[in-house]
PDB file of N, CA and C in Angstrom:
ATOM      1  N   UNK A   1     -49.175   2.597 -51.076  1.00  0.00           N
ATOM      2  CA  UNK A   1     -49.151   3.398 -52.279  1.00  0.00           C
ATOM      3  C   UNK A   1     -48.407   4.695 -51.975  1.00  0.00           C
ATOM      4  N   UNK A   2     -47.456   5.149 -53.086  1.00  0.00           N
ATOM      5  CA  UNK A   2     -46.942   6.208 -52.578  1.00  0.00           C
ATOM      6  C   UNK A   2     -47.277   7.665 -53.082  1.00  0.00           C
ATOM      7  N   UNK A   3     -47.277   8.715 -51.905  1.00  0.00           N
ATOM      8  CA  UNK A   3     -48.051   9.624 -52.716  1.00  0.00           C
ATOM      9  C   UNK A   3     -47.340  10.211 -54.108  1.00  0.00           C
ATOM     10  N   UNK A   4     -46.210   9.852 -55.058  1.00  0.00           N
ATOM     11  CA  UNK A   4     -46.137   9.706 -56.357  1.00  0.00           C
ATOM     12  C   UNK A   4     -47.062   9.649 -57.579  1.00  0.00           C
ATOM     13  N   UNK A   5     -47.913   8.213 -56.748  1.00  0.00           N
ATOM     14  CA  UNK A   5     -48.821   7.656 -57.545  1.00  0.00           C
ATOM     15  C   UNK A   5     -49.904   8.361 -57.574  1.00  0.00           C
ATOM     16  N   UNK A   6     -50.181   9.076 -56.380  1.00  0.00           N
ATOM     17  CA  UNK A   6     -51.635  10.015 -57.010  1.00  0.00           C
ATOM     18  C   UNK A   6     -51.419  11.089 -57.645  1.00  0.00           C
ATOM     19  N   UNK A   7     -52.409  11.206 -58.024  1.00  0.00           N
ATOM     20  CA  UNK A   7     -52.808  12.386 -58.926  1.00  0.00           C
ATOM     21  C   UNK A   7     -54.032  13.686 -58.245  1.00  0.00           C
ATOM     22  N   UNK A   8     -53.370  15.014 -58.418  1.00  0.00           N
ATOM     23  CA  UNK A   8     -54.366  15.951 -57.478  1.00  0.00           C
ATOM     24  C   UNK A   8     -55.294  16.314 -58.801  1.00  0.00           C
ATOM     25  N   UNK A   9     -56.673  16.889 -58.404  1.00  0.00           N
ATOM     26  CA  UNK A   9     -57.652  16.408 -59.101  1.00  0.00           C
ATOM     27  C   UNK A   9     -58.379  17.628 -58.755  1.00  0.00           C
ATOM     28  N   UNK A  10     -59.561  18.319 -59.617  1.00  0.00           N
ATOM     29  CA  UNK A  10     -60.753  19.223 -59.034  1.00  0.00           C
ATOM     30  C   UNK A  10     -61.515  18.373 -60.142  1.00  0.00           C
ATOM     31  N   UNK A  11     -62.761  18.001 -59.264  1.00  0.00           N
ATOM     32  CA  UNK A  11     -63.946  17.620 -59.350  1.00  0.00           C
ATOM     33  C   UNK A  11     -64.686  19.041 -59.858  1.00  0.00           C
ATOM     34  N   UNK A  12     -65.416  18.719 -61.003  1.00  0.00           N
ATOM     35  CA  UNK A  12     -66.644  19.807 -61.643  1.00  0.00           C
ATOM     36  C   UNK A  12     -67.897  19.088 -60.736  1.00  0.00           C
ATOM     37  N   UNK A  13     -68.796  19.803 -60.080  1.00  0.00           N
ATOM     38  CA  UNK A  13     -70.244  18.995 -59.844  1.00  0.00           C
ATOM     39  C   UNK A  13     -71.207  19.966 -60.852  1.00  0.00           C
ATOM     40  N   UNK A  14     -72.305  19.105 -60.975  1.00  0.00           N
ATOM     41  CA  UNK A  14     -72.809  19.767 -62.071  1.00  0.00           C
ATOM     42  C   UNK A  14     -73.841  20.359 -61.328  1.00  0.00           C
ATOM     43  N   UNK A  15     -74.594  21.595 -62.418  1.00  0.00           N
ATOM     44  CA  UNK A  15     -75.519  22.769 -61.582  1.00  0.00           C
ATOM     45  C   UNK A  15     -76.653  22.219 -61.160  1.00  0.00           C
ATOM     46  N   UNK A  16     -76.983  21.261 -61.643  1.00  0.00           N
ATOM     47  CA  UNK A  16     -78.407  20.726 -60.729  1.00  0.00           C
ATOM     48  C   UNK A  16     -77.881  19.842 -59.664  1.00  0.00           C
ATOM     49  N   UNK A  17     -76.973  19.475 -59.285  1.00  0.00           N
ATOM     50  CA  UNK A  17     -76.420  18.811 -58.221  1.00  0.00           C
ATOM     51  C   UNK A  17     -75.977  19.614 -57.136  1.00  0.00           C
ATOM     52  N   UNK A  18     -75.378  20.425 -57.071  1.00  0.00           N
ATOM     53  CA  UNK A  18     -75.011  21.774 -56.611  1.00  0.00           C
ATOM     54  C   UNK A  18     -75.461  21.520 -54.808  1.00  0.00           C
ATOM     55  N   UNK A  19     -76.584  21.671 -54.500  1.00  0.00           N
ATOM     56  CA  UNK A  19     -77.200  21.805 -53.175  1.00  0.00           C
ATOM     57  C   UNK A  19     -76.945  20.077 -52.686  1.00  0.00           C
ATOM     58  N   UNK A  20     -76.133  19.171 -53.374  1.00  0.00           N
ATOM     59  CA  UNK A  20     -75.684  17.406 -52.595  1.00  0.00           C
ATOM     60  C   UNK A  20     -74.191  17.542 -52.490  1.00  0.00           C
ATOM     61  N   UNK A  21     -73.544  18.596 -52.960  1.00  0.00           N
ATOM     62  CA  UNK A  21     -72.314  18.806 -53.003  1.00  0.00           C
ATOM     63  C   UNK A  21     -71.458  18.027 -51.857  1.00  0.00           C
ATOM     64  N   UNK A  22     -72.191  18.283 -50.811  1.00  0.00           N
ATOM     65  CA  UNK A  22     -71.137  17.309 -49.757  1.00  0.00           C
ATOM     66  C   UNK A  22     -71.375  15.684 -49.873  1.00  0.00           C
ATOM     67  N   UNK A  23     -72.424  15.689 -50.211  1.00  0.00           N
ATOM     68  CA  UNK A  23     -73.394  14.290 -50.292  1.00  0.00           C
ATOM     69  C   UNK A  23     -72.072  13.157 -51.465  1.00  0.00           C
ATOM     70  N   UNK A  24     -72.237  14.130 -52.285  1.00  0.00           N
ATOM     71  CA  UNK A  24     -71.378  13.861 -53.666  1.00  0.00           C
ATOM     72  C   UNK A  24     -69.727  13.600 -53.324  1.00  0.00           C
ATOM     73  N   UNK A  25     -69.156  14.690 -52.491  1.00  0.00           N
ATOM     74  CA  UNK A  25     -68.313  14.275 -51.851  1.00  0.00           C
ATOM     75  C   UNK A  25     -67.726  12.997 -51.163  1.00  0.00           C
ATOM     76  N   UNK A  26     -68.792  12.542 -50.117  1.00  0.00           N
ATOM     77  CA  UNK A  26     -68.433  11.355 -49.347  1.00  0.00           C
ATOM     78  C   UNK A  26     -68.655   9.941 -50.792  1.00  0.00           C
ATOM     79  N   UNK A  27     -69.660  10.546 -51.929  1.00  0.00           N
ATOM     80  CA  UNK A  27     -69.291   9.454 -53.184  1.00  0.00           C
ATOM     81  C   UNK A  27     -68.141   9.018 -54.094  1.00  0.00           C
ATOM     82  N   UNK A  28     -67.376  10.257 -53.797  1.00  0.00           N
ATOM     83  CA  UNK A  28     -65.815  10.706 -54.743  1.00  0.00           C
ATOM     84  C   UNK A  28     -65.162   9.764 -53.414  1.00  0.00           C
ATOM     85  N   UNK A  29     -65.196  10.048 -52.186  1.00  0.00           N
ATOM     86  CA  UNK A  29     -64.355   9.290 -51.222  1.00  0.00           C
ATOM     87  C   UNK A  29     -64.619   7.889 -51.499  1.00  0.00           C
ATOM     88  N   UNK A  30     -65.904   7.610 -51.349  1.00  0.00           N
ATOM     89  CA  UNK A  30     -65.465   5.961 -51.537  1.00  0.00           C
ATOM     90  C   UNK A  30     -65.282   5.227 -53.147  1.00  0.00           C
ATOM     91  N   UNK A  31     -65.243   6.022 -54.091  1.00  0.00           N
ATOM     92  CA  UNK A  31     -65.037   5.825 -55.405  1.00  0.00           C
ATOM     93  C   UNK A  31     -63.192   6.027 -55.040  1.00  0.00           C
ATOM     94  N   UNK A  32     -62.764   6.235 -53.774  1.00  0.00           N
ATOM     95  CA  UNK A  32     -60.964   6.276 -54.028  1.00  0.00           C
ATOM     96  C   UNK A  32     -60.154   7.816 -53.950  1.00  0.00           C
ATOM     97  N   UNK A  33     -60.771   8.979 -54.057  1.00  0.00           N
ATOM     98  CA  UNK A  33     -60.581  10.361 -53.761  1.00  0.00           C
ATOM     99  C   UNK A  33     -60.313  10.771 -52.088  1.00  0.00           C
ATOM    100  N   UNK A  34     -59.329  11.413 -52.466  1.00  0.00           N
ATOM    101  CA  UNK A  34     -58.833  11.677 -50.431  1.00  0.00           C
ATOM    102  C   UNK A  34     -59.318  13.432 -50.471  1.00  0.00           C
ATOM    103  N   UNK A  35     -60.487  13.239 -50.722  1.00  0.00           N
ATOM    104  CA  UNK A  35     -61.149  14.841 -50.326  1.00  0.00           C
ATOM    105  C   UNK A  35     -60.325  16.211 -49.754  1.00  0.00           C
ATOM    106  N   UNK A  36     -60.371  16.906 -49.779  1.00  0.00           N
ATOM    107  CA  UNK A  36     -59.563  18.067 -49.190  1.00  0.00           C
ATOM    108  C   UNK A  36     -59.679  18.660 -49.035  1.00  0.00           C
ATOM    109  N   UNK A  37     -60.724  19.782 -50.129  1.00  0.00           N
ATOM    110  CA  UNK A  37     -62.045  21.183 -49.595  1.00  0.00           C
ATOM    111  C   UNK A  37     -62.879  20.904 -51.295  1.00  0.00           C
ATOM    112  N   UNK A  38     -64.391  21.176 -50.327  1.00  0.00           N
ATOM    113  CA  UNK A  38     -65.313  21.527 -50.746  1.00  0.00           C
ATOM    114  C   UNK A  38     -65.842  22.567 -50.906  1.00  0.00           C
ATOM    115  N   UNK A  39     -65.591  23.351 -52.253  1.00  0.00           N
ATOM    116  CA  UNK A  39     -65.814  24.467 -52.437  1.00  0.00           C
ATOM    117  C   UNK A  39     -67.430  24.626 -53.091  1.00  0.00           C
ATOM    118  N   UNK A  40     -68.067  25.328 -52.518  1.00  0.00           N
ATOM    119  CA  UNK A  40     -69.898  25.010 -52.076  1.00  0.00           C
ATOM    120  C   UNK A  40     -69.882  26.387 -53.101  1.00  0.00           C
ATOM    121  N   UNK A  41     -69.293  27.562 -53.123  1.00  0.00           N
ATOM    122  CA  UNK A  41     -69.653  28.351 -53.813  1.00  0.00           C
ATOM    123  C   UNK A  41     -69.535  28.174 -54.997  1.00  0.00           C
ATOM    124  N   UNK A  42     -68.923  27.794 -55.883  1.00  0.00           N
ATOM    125  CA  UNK A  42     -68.638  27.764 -56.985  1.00  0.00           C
ATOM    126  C   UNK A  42     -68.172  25.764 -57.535  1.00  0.00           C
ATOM    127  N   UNK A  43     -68.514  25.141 -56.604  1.00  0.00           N
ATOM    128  CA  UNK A  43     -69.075  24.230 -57.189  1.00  0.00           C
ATOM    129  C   UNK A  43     -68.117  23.040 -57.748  1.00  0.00           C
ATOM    130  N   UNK A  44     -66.982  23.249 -56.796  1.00  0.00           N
ATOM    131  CA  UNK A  44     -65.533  22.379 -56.987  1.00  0.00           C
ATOM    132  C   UNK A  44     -65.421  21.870 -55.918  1.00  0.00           C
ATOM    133  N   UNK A  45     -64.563  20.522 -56.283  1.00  0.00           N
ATOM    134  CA  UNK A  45     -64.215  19.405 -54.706  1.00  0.00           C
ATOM    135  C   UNK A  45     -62.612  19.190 -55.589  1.00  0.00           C
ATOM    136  N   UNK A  46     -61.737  19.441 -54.440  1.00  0.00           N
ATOM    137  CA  UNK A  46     -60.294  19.366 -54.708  1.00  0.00           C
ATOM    138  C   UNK A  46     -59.865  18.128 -53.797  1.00  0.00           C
ATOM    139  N   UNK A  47     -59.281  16.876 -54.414  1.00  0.00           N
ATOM    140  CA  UNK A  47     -58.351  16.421 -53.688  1.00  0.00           C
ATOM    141  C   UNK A  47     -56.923  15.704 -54.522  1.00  0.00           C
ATOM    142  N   UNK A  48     -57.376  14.218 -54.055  1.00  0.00           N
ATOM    143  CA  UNK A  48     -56.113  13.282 -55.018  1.00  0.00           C
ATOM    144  C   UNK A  48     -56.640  11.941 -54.551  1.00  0.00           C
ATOM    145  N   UNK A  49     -56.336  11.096 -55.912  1.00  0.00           N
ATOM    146  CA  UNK A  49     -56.476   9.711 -55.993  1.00  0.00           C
ATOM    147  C   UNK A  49     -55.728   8.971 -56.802  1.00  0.00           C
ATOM    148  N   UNK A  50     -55.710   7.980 -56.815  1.00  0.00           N
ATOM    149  CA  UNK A  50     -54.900   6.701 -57.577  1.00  0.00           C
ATOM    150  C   UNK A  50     -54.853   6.973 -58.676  1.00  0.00           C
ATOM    151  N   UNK A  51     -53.846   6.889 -59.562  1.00  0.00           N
ATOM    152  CA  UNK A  51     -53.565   7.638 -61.122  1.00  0.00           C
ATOM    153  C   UNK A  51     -54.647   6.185 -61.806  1.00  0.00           C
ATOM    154  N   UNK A  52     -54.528   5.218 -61.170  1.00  0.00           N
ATOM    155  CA  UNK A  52     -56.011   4.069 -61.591  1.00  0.00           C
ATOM    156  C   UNK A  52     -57.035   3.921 -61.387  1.00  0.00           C
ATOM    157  N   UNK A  53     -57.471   4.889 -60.419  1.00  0.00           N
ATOM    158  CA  UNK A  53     -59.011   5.040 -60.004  1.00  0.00           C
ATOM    159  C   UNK A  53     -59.231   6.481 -60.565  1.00  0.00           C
ATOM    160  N   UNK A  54     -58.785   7.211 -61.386  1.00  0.00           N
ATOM    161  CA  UNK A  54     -59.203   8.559 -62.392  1.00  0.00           C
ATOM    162  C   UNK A  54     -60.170   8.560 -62.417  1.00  0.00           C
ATOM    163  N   UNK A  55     -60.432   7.568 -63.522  1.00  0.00           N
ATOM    164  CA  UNK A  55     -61.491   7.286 -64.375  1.00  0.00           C
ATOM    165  C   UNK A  55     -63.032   7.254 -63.745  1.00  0.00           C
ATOM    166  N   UNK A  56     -62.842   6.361 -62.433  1.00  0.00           N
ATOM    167  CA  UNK A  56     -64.123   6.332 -61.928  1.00  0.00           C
ATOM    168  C   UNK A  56     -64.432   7.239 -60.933  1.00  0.00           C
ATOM    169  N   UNK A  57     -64.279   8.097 -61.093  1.00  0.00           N
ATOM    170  CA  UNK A  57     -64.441   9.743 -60.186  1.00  0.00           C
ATOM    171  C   UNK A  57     -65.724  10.055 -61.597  1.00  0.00           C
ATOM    172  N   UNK A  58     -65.699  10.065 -62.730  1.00  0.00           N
ATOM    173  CA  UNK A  58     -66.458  10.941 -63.729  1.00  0.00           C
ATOM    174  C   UNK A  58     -67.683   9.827 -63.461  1.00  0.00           C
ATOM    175  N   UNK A  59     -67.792   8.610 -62.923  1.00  0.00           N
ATOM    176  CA  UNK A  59     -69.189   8.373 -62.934  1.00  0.00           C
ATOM    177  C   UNK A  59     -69.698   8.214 -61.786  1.00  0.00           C
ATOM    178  N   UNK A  60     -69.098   9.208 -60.887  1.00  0.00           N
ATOM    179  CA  UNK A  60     -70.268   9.466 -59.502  1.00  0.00           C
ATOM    180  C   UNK A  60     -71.797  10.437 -59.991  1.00  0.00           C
ATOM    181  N   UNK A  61     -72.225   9.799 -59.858  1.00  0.00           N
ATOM    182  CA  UNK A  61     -73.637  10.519 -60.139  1.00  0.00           C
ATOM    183  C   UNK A  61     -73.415  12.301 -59.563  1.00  0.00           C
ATOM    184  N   UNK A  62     -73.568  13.576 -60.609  1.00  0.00           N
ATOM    185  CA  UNK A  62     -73.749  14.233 -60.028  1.00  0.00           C
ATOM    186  C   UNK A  62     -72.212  14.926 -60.389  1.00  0.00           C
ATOM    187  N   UNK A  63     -71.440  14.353 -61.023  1.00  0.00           N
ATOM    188  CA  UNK A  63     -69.897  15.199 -61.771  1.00  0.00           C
ATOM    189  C   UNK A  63     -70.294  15.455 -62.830  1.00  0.00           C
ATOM    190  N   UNK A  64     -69.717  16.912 -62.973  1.00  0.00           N
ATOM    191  CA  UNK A  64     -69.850  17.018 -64.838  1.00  0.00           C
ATOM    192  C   UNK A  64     -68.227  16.639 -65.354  1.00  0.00           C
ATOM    193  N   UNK A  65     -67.363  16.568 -64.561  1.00  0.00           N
ATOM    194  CA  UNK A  65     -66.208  16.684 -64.688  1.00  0.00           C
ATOM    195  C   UNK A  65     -64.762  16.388 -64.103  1.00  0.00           C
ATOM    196  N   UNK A  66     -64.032  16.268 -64.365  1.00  0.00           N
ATOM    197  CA  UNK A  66     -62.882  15.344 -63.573  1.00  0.00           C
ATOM    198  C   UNK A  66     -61.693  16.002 -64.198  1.00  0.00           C
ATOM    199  N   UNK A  67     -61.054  17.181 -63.851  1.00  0.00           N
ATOM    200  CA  UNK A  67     -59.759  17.525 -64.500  1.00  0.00           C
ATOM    201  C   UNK A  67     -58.258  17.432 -63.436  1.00  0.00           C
ATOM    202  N   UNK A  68     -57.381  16.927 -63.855  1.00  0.00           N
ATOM    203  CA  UNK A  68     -55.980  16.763 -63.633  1.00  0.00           C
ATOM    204  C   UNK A  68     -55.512  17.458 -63.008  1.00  0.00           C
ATOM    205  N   UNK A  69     -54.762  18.286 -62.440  1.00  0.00           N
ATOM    206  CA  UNK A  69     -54.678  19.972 -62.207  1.00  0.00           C
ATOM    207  C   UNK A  69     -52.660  19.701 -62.462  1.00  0.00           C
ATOM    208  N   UNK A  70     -52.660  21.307 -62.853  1.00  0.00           N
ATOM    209  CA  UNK A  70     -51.479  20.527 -63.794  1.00  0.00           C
ATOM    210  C   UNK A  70     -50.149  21.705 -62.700  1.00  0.00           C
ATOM    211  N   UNK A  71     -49.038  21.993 -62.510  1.00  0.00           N
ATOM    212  CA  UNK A  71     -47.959  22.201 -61.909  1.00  0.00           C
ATOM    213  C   UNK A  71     -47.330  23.031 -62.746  1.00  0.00           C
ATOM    214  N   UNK A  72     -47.438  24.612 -62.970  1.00  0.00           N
ATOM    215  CA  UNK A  72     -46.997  25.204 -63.276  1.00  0.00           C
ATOM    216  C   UNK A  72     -45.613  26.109 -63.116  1.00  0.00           C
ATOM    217  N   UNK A  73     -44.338  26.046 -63.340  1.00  0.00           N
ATOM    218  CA  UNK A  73     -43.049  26.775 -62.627  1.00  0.00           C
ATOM    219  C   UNK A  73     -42.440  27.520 -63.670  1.00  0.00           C
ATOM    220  N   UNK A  74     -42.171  28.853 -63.110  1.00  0.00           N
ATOM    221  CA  UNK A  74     -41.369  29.573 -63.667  1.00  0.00           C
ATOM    222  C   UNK A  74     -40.061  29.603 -63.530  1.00  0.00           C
ATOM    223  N   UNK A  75     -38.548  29.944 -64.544  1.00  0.00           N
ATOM    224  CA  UNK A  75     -37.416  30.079 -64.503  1.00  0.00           C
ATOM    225  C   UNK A  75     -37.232  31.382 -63.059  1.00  0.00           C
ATOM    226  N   UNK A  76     -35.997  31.266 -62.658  1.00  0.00           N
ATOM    227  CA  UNK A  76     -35.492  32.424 -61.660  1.00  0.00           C
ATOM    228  C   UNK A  76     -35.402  33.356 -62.079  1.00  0.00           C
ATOM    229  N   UNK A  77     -35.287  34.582 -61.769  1.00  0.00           N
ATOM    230  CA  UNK A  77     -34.926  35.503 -62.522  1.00  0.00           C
ATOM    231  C   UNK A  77     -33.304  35.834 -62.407  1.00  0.00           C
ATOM    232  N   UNK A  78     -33.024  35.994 -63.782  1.00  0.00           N
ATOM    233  CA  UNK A  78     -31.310  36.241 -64.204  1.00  0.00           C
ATOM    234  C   UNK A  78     -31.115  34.549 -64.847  1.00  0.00           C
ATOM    235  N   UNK A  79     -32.005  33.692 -65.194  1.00  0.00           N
ATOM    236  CA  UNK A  79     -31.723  32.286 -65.767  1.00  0.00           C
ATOM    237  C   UNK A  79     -32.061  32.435 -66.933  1.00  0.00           C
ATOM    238  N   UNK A  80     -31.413  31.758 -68.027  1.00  0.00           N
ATOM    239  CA  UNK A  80     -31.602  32.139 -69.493  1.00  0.00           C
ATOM    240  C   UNK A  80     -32.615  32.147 -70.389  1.00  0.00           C
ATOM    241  N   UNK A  81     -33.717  31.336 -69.948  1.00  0.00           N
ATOM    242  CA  UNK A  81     -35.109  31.601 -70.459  1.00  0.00           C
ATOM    243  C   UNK A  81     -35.846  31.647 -69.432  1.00  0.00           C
ATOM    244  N   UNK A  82     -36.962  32.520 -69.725  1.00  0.00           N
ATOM    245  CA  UNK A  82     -38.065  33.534 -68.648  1.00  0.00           C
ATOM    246  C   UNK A  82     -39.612  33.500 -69.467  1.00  0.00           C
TER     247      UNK A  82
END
């Protein structure tokens, strides 16, 4: 598979889940997610997975959420729109 095909991803865990956060983690891995950091404070897991295994990231027990993360770029400066 080439990395094309994935898609980078932040995992929401939800607030009563919070303290399994890593637990939840190794569940996103074998649901198809290539983990990357676990952010314990605030309650996000960042990685990337199969633009076909999306979907089943939102029913690991313990996600509130599954968003896309999207690639933002600005023009150069002196290029005709800014």
């Amino acid at each position: 598979m080439t990395e094309q095909s994935r898609l980078n991803v932040t995992v929401l865990v939800d607030d009563a889940a919070l303290q399994r956060i890593r637990s939840i983690a190794r569940r996103l891995e074998k649901a198809g997610m290539k983990v990357e950091e676990v952010q314990e404070e605030i309650g996000t897991i960042t990685g990337s997975v199969p633009a076909d295994e999306l979907r089943a990231l939102e029913h690991v027990e313990g996600v509130s959420g599954v968003e896309e993360q999207r690639q933002v770029s600005i023009a150069p400066p002196g290029s005709e729109v800014q």
